[in-house]
C-alpha atoms as a PDB file:
ATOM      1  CA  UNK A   1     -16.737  25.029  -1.053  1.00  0.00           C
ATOM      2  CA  UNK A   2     -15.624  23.025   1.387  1.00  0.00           C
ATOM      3  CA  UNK A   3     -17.599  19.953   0.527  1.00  0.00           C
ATOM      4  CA  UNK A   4     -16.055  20.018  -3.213  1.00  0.00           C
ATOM      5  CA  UNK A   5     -12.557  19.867  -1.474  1.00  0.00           C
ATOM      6  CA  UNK A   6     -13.461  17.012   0.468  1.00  0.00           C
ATOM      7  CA  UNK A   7     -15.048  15.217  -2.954  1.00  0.00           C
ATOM      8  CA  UNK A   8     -11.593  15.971  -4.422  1.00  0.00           C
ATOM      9  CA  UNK A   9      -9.214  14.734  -2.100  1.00  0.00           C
ATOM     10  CA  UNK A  10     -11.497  11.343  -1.587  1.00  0.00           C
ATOM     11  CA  UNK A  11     -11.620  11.216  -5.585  1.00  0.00           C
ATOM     12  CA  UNK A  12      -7.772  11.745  -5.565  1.00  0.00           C
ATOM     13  CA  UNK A  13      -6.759   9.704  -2.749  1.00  0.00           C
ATOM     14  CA  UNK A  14      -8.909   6.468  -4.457  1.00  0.00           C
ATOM     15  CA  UNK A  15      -7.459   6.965  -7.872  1.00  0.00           C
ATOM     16  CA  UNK A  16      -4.468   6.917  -6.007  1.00  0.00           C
ATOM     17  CA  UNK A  17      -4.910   4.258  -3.721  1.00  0.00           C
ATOM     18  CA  UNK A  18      -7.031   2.416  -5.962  1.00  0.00           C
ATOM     19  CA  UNK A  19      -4.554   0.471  -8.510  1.00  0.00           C
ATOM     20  CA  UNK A  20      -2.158  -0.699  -4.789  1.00  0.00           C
ATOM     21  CA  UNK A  21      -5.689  -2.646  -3.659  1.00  0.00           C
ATOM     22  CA  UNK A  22      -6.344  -4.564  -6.805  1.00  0.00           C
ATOM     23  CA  UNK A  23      -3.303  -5.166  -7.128  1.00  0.00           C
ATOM     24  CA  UNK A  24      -3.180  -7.148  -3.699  1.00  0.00           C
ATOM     25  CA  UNK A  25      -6.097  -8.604  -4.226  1.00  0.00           C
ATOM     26  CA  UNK A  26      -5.195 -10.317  -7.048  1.00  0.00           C
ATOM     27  CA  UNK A  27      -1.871 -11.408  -5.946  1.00  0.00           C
ATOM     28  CA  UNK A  28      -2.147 -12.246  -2.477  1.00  0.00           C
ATOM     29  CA  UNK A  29       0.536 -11.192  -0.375  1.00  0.00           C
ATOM     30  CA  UNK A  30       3.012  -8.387  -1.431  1.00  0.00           C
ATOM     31  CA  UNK A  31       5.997  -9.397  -3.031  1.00  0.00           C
ATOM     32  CA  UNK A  32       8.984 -10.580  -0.829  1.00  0.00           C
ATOM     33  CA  UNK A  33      12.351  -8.622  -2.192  1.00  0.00           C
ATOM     34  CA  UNK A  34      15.229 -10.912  -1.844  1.00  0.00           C
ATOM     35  CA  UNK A  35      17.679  -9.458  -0.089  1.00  0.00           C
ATOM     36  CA  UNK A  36      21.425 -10.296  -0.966  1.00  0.00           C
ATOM     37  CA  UNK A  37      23.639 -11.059   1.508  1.00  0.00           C
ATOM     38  CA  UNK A  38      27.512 -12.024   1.165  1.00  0.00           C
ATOM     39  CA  UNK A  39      26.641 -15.703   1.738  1.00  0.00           C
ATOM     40  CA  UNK A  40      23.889 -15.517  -0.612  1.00  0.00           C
ATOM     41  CA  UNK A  41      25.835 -13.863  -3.206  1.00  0.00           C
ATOM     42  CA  UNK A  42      28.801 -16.747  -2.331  1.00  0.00           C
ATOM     43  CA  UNK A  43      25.830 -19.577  -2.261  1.00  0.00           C
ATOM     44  CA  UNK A  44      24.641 -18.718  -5.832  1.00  0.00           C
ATOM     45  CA  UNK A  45      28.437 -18.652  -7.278  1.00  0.00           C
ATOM     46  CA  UNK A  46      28.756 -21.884  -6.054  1.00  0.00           C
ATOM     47  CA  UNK A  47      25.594 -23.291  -7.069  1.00  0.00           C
ATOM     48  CA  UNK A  48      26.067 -22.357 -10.586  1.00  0.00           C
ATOM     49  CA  UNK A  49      29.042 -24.352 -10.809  1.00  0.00           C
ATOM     50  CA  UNK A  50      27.188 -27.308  -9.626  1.00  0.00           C
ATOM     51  CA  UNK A  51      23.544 -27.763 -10.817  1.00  0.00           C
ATOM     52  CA  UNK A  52      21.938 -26.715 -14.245  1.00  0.00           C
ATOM     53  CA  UNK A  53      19.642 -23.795 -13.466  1.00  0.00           C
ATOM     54  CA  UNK A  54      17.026 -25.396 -15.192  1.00  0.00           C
ATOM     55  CA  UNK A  55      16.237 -27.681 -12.644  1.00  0.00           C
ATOM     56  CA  UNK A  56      13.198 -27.467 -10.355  1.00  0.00           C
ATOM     57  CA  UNK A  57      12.743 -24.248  -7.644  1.00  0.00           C
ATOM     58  CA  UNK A  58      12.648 -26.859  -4.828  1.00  0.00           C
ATOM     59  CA  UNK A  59      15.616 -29.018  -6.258  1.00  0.00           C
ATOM     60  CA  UNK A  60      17.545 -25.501  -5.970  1.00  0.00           C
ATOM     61  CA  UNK A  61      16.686 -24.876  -2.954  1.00  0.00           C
ATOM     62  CA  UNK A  62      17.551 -28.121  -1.410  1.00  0.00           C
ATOM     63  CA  UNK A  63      20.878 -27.643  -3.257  1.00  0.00           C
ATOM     64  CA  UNK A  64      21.404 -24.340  -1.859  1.00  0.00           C
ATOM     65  CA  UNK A  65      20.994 -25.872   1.481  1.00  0.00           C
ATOM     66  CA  UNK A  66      23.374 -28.712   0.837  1.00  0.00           C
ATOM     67  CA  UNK A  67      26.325 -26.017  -0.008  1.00  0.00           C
ATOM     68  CA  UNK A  68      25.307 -23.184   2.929  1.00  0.00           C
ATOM     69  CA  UNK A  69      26.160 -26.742   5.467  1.00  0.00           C
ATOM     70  CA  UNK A  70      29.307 -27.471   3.220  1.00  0.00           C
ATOM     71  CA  UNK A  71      30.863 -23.684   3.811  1.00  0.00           C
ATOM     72  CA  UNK A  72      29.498 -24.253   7.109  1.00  0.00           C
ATOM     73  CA  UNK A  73      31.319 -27.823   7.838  1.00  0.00           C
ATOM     74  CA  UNK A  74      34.784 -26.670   6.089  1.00  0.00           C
ATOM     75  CA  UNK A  75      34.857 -23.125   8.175  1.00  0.00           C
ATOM     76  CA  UNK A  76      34.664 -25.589  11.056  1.00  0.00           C
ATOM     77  CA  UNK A  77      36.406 -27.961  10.108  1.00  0.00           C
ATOM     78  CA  UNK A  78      39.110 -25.805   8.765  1.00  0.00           C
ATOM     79  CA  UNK A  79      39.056 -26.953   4.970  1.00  0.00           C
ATOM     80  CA  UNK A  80      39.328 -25.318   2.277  1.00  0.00           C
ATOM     81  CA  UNK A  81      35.191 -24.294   0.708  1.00  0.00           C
ATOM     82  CA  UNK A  82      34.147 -24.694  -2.480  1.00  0.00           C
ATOM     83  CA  UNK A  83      34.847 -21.393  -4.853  1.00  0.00           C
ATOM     84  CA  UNK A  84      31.489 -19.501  -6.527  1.00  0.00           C
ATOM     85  CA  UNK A  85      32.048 -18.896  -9.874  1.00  0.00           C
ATOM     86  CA  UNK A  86      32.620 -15.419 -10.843  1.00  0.00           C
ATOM     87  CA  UNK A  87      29.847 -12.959 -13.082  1.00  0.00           C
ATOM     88  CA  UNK A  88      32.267 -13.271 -16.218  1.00  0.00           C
ATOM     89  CA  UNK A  89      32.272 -17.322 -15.757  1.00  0.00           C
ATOM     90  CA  UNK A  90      28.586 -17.261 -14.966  1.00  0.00           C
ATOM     91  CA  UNK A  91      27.646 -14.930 -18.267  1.00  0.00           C
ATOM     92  CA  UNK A  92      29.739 -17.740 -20.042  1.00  0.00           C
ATOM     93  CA  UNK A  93      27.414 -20.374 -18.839  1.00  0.00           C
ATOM     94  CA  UNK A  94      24.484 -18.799 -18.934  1.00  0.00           C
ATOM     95  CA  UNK A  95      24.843 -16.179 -21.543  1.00  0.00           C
ATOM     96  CA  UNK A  96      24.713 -12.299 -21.054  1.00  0.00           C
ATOM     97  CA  UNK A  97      21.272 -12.549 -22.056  1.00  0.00           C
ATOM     98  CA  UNK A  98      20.237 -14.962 -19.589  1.00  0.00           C
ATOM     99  CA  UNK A  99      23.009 -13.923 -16.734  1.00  0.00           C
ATOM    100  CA  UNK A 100      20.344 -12.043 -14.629  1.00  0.00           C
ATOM    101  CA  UNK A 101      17.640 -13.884 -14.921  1.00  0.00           C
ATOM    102  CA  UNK A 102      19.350 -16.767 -13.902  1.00  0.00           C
ATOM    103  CA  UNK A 103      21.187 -15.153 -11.157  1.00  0.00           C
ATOM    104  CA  UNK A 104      18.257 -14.102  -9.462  1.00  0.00           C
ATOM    105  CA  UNK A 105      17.150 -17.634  -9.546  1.00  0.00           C
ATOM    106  CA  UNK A 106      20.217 -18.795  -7.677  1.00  0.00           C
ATOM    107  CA  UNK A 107      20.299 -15.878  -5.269  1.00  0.00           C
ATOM    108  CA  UNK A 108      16.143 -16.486  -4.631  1.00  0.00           C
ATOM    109  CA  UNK A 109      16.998 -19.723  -3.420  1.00  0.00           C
ATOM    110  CA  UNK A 110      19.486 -18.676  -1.636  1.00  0.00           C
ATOM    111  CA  UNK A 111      17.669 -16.519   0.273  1.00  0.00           C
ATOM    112  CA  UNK A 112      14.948 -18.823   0.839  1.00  0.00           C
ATOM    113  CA  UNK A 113      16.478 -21.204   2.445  1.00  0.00           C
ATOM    114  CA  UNK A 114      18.710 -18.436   4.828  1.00  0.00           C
ATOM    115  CA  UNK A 115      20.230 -20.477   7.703  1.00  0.00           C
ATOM    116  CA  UNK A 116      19.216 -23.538   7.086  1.00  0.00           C
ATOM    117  CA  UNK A 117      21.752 -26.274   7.240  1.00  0.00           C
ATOM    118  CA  UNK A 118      22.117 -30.238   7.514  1.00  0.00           C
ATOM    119  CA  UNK A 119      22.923 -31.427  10.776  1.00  0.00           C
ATOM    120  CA  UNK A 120      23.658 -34.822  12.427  1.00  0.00           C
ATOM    121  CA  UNK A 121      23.931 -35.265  16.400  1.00  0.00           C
ATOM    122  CA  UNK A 122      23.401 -31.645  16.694  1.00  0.00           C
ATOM    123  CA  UNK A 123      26.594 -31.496  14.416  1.00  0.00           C
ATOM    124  CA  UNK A 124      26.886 -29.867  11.313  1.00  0.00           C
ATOM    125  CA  UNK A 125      26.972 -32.775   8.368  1.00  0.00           C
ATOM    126  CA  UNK A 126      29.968 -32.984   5.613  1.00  0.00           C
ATOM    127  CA  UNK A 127      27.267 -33.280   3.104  1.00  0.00           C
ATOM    128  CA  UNK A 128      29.014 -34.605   0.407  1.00  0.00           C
ATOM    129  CA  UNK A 129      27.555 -34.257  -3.027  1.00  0.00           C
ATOM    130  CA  UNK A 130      27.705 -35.514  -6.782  1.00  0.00           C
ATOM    131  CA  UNK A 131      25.423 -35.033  -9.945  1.00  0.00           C
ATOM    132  CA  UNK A 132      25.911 -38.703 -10.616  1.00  0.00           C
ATOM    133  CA  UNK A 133      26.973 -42.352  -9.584  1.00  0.00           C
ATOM    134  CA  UNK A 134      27.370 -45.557 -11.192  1.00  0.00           C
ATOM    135  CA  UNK A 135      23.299 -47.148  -9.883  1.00  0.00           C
ATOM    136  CA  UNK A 136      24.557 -47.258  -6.260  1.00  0.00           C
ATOM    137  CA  UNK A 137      25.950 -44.488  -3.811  1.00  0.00           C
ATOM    138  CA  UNK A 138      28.850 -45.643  -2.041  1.00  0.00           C
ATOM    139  CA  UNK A 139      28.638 -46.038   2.223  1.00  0.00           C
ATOM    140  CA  UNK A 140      30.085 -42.902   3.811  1.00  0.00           C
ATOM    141  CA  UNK A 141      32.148 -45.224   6.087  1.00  0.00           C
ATOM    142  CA  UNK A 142      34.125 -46.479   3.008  1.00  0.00           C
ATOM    143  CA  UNK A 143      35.243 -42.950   2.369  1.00  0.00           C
ATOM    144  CA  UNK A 144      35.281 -40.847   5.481  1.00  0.00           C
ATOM    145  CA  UNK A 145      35.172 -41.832   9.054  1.00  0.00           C
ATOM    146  CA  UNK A 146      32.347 -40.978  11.013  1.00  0.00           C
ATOM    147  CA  UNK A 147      29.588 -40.497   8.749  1.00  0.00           C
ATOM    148  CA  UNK A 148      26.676 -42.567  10.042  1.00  0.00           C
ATOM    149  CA  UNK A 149      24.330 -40.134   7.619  1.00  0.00           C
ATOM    150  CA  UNK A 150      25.798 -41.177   4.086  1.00  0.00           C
ATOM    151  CA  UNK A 151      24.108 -44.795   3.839  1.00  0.00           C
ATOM    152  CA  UNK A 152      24.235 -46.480   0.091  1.00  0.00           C
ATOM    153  CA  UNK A 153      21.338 -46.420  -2.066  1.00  0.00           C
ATOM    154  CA  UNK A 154      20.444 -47.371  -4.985  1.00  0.00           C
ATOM    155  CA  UNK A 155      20.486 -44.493  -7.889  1.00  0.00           C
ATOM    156  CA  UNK A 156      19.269 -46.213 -11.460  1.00  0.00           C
ATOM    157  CA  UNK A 157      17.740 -42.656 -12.152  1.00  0.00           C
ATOM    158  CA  UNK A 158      21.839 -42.219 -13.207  1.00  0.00           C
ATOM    159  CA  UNK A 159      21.502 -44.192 -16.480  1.00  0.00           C
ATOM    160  CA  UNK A 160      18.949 -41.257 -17.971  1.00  0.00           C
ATOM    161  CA  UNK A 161      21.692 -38.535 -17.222  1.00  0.00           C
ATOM    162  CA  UNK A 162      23.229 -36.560 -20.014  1.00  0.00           C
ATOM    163  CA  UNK A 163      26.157 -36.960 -17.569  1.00  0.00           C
ATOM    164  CA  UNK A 164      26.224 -40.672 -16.782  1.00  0.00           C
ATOM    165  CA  UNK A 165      28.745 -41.415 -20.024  1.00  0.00           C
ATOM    166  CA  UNK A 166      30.616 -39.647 -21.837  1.00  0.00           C
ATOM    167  CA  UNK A 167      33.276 -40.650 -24.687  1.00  0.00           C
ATOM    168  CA  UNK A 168      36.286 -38.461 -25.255  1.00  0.00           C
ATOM    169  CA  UNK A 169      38.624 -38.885 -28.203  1.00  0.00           C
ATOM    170  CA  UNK A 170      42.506 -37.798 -27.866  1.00  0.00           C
ATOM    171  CA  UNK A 171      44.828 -37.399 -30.885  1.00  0.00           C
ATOM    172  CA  UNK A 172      48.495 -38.313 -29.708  1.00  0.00           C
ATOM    173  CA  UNK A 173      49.900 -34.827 -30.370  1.00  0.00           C
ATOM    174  CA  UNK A 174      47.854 -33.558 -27.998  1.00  0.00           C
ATOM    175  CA  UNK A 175      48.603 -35.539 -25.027  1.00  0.00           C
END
C-alpha cells in the first residue's frame, strides 16, 4: 500500500511539475516582470510625447535614458521637467486598442534602463534633444554655456523624415 502512495505522489508531483520544466527549457530564463515605479510610470508619459512607439526596442531605450538624465539635470538644476502625457492623451495617440500594449513598451524600457543616466565630468549632462534638424546639429556652445558634450554633426538622415517639412495652409479668418 504504501508503495502505490509513493507511485502516486511521484506521478502527481511530475504532472505537476512537469509543464514549469519544459517550459524553461524552451525559453531560457524565466520571465523578468517589469516592475513600475513612479519614475518609470513618469519616463513612459514623457516618452510618448516624444518618439513614435514604433521605433526600435534599443532606440527606446536609449531615449528613455536621454529623458531619466533630463528630469535628473532640471531637479538639479532647478528647471522646470518635461510633463508625461496623461492615459486619456496617450489612448488618443495610440488608440484604446493599442494603449496597453504600447504602454508596456514604454514602461519596459523604462525599466530597463533603471538608473542609468548621461553624465559629463562626473556631472549630470543637459541632454538636449530633437526628432529633427536641418543636415547639421548646431554646437552646444552656440546655445548654452558649458556644454563641451553637444559637438555639431552632420544629420542628412533628416531629409527621409516624415517630419523634416511640412506645409501648412491658413485661411485669413482664422488667424
Amino acid at each position: 500500500m504504501k508503495e502505490k502512495l509513493k507511485l502516486i505522489f511521484s506521478c502527481v508531483l511530475i504532472l505537476i511539475c512537469l509543464p514549469y520544466f519544459v517550459t524553461y527549457c524552451f525559453q531560457g530564463e524565466p520571465a523578468k516582470a517589469t516592475v513600475k515605479t513612479d519614475e518609470s510610470i513618469e519616463i513612459a508619459g514623457i516618452l510618448a510625447s516624444q518618439v513614435p512607439v514604433t521605433v526600435e526596442e534599443e532606440a527606446l531605450k536609449a531615449q528613455a535614458v536621454i529623458v531619466r538624465t533630463q528630469l535628473q539635470w532640471c531637479k538639479e538644476n532647478k528647471k522646470e521637467a518635461p510633463k508625461p502625457l496623461s492615459k486619456k492623451e496617450m489612448e488618443q495617440l495610440w488608440g484604446q486598442e493599442k494603449y496597453y500594449e504600447f504602454y508596456e513598451k514604454m514602461i519596459r524600457a523604462a525599466g530597463d534602463t533603471n538608473g542609468q543616466v548621461m553624465t559629463f565630468g562626473g556631472k549630470v549632462i543637459n541632454p538636449s534633444f530633437h526628432k529633427v534638424s536641418a543636415g547639421m546639429t548646431r554646437d552646444g556652445s552656440q546655445i548654452y554655456k558649458d556644454t563641451p558634450y553637444l559637438l555639431s554633426v552632420k544629420s542628412s538622415e533628416d531629409v527621409l523624415s516624415e517630419d523634416y517639412l511640412s506645409v501648412k495652409f491658413f485661411h485669413k479668418e482664422g488667424i
